[in-house]
C-alpha atoms as a PDB file:
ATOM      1  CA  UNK A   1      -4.989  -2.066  -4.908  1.00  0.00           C
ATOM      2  CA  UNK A   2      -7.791  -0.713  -3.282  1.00  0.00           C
ATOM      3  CA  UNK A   3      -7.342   2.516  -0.656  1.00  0.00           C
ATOM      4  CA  UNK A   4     -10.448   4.446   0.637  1.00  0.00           C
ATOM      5  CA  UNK A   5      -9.299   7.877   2.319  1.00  0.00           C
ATOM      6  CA  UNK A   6     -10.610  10.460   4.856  1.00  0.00           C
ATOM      7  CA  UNK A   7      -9.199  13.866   4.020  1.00  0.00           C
ATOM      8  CA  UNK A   8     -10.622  15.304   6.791  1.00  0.00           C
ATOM      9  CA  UNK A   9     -10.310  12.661   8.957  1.00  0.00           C
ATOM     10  CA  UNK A  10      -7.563  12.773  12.304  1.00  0.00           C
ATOM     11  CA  UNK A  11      -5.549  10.607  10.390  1.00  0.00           C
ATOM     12  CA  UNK A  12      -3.325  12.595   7.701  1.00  0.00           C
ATOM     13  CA  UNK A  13      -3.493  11.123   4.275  1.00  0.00           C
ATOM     14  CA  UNK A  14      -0.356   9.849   4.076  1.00  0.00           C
ATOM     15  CA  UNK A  15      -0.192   7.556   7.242  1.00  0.00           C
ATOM     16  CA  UNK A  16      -3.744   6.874   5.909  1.00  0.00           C
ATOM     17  CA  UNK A  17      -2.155   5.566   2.974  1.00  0.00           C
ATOM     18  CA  UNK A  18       0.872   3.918   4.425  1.00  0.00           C
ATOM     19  CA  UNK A  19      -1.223   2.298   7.165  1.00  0.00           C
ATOM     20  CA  UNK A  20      -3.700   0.659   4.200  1.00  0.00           C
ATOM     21  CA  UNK A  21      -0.971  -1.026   1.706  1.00  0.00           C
ATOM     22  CA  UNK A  22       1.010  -2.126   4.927  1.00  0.00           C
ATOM     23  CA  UNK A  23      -2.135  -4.058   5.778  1.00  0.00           C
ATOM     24  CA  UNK A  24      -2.554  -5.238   2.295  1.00  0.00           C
ATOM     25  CA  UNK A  25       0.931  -6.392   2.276  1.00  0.00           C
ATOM     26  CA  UNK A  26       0.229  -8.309   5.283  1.00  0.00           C
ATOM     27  CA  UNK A  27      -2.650 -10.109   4.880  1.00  0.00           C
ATOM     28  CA  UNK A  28      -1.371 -10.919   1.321  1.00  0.00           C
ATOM     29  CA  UNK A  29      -3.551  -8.936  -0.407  1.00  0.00           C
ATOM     30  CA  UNK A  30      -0.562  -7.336  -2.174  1.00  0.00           C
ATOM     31  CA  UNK A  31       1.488 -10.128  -2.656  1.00  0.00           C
ATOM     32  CA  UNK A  32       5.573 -10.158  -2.778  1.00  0.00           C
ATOM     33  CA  UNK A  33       6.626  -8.750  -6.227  1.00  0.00           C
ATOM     34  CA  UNK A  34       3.035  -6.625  -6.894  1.00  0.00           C
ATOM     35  CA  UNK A  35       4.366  -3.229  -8.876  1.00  0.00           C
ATOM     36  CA  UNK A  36       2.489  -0.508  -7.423  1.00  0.00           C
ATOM     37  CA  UNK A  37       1.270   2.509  -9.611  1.00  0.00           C
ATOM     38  CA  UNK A  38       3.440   4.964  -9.880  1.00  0.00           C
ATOM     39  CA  UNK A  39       2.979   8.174  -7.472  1.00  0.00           C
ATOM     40  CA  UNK A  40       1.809  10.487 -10.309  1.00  0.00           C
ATOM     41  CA  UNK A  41      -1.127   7.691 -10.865  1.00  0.00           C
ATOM     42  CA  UNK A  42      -1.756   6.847  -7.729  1.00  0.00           C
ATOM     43  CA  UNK A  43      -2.038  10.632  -6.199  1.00  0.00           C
ATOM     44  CA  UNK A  44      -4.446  11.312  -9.650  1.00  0.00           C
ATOM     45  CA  UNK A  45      -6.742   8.445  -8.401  1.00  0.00           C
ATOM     46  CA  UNK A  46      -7.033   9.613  -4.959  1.00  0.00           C
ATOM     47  CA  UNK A  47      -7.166  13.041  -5.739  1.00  0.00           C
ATOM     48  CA  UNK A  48      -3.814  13.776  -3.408  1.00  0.00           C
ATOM     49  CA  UNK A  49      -0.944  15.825  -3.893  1.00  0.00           C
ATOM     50  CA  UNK A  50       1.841  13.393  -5.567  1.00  0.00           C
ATOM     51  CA  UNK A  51       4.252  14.437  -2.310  1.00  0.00           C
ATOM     52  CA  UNK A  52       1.465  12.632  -0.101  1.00  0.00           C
ATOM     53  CA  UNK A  53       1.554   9.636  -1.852  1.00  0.00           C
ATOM     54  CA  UNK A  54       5.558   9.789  -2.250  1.00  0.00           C
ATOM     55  CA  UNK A  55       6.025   9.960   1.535  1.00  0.00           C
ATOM     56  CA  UNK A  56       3.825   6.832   1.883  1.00  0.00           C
ATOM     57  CA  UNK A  57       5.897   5.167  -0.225  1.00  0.00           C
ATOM     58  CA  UNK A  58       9.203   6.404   1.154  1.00  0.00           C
ATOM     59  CA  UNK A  59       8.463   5.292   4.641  1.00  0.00           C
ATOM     60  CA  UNK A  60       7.532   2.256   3.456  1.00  0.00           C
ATOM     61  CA  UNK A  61      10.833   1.809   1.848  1.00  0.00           C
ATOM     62  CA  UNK A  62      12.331   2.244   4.444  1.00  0.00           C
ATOM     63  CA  UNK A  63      10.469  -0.067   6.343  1.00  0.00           C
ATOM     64  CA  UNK A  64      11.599  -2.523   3.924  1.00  0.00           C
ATOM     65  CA  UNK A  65       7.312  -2.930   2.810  1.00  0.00           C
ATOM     66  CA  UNK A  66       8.595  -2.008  -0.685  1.00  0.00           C
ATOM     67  CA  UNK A  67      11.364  -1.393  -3.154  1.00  0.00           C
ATOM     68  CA  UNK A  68      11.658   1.415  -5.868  1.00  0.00           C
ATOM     69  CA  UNK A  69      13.359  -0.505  -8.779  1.00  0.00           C
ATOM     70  CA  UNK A  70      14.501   3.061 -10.772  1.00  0.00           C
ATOM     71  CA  UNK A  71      11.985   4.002 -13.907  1.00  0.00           C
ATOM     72  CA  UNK A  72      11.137   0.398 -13.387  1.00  0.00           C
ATOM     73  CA  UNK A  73       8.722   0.946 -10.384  1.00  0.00           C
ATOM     74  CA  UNK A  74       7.770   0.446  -7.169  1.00  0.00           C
ATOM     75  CA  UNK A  75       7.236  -3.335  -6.360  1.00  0.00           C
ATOM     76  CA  UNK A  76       5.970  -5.363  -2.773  1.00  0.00           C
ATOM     77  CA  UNK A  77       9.276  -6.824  -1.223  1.00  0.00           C
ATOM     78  CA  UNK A  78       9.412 -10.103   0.567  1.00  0.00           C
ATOM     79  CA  UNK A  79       8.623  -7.668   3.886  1.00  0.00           C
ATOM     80  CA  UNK A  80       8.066 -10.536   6.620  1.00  0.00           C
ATOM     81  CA  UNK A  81      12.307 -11.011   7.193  1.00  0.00           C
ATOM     82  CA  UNK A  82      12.876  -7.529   6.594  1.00  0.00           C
ATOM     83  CA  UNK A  83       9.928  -6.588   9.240  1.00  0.00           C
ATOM     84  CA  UNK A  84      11.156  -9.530  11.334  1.00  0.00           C
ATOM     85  CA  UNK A  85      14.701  -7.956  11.817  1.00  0.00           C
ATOM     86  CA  UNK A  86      13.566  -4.707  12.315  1.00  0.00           C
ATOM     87  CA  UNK A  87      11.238  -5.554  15.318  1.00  0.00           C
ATOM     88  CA  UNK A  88      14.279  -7.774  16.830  1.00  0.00           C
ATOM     89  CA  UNK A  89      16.673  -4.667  16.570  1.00  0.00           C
ATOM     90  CA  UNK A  90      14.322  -2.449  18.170  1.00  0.00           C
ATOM     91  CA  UNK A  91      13.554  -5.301  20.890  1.00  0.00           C
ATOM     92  CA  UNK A  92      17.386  -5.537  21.527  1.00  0.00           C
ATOM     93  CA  UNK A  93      17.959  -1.699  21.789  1.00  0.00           C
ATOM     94  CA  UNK A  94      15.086  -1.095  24.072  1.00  0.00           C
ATOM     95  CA  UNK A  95      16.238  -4.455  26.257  1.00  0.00           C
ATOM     96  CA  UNK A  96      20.091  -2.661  26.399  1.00  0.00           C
ATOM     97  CA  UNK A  97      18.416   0.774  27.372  1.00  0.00           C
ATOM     98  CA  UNK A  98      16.059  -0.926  30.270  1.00  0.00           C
ATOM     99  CA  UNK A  99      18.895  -2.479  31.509  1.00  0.00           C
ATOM    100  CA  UNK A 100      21.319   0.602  31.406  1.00  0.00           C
ATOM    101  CA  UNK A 101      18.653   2.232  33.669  1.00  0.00           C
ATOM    102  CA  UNK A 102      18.044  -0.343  36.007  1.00  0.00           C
ATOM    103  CA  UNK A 103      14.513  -0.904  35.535  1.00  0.00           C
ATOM    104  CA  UNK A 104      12.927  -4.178  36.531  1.00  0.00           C
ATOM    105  CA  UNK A 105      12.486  -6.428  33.752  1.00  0.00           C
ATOM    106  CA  UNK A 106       9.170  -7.065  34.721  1.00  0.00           C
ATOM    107  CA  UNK A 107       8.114  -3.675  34.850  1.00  0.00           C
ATOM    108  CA  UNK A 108       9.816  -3.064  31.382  1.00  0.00           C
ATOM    109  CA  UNK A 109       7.582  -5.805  29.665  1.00  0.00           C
ATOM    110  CA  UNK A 110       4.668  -4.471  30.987  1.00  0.00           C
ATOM    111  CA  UNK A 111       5.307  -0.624  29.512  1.00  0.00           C
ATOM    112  CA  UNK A 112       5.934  -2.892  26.450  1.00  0.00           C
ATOM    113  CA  UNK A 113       2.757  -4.542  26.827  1.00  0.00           C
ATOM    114  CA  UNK A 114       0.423  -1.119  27.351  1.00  0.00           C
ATOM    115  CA  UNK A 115       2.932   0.947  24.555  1.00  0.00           C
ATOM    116  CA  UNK A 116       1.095  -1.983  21.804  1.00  0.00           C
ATOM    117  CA  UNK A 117      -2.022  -1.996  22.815  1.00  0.00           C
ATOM    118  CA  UNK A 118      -2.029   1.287  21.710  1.00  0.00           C
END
């Protein structure tokens, strides 16, 4: 796994982090049951506190990007379904809240649209 950090960058650490295996994860650089180093390793190599490198993780847990496995590690899960069902709850919860407000469906897609491009 290779991660290149800014410290002083606009971009904390941790999202820097987070943001760099989520990409390796995607484009299969990190493939499905990859064992990450652990966060005492990982911090030492970047030179980051081990809470930076926790949170990273953590929120990519929870993401359902990876899967702490006790003292036996950290390891890639099989992200795309888990990923998948995540972006179809959030689709279904924001379709329920444009509709309990009444705004045009058409208008709702295209706050959608301009919200990912960022």
């Amino acid at each position: 796994m290779i991660v290149t950090l800014v410290p002083d960058g606009p971009v904390p650490p941790f999202e820097q982090l987070r943001a760099q295996i989520l990409d390796q994860v995607r484009t299969g650089t990190l493939p499905v049951g990859t064992r990450l180093p652990t966060v005492r390793a990982l911090a030492e190599e970047l030179g980051i506190a081990p809470n930076t490198v926790a949170r990273a993780y953590r929120e990519l847990e929870h993401d359902g990007v990876l899967e702490t496995r006790g003292r036996n590690g950290t390891f890639v899960t099989a992200f795309g379904d888990a990923a998948q069902r995540r972006v179809q709850e959030a689709a279904a919860e924001y379709a329920a809240t444009v509709r309990r407000l009444g705004v045009d469906p058409d208008e709702a897609l295209r706050l959608a649209a301009s919200a990912l491009r960022g």
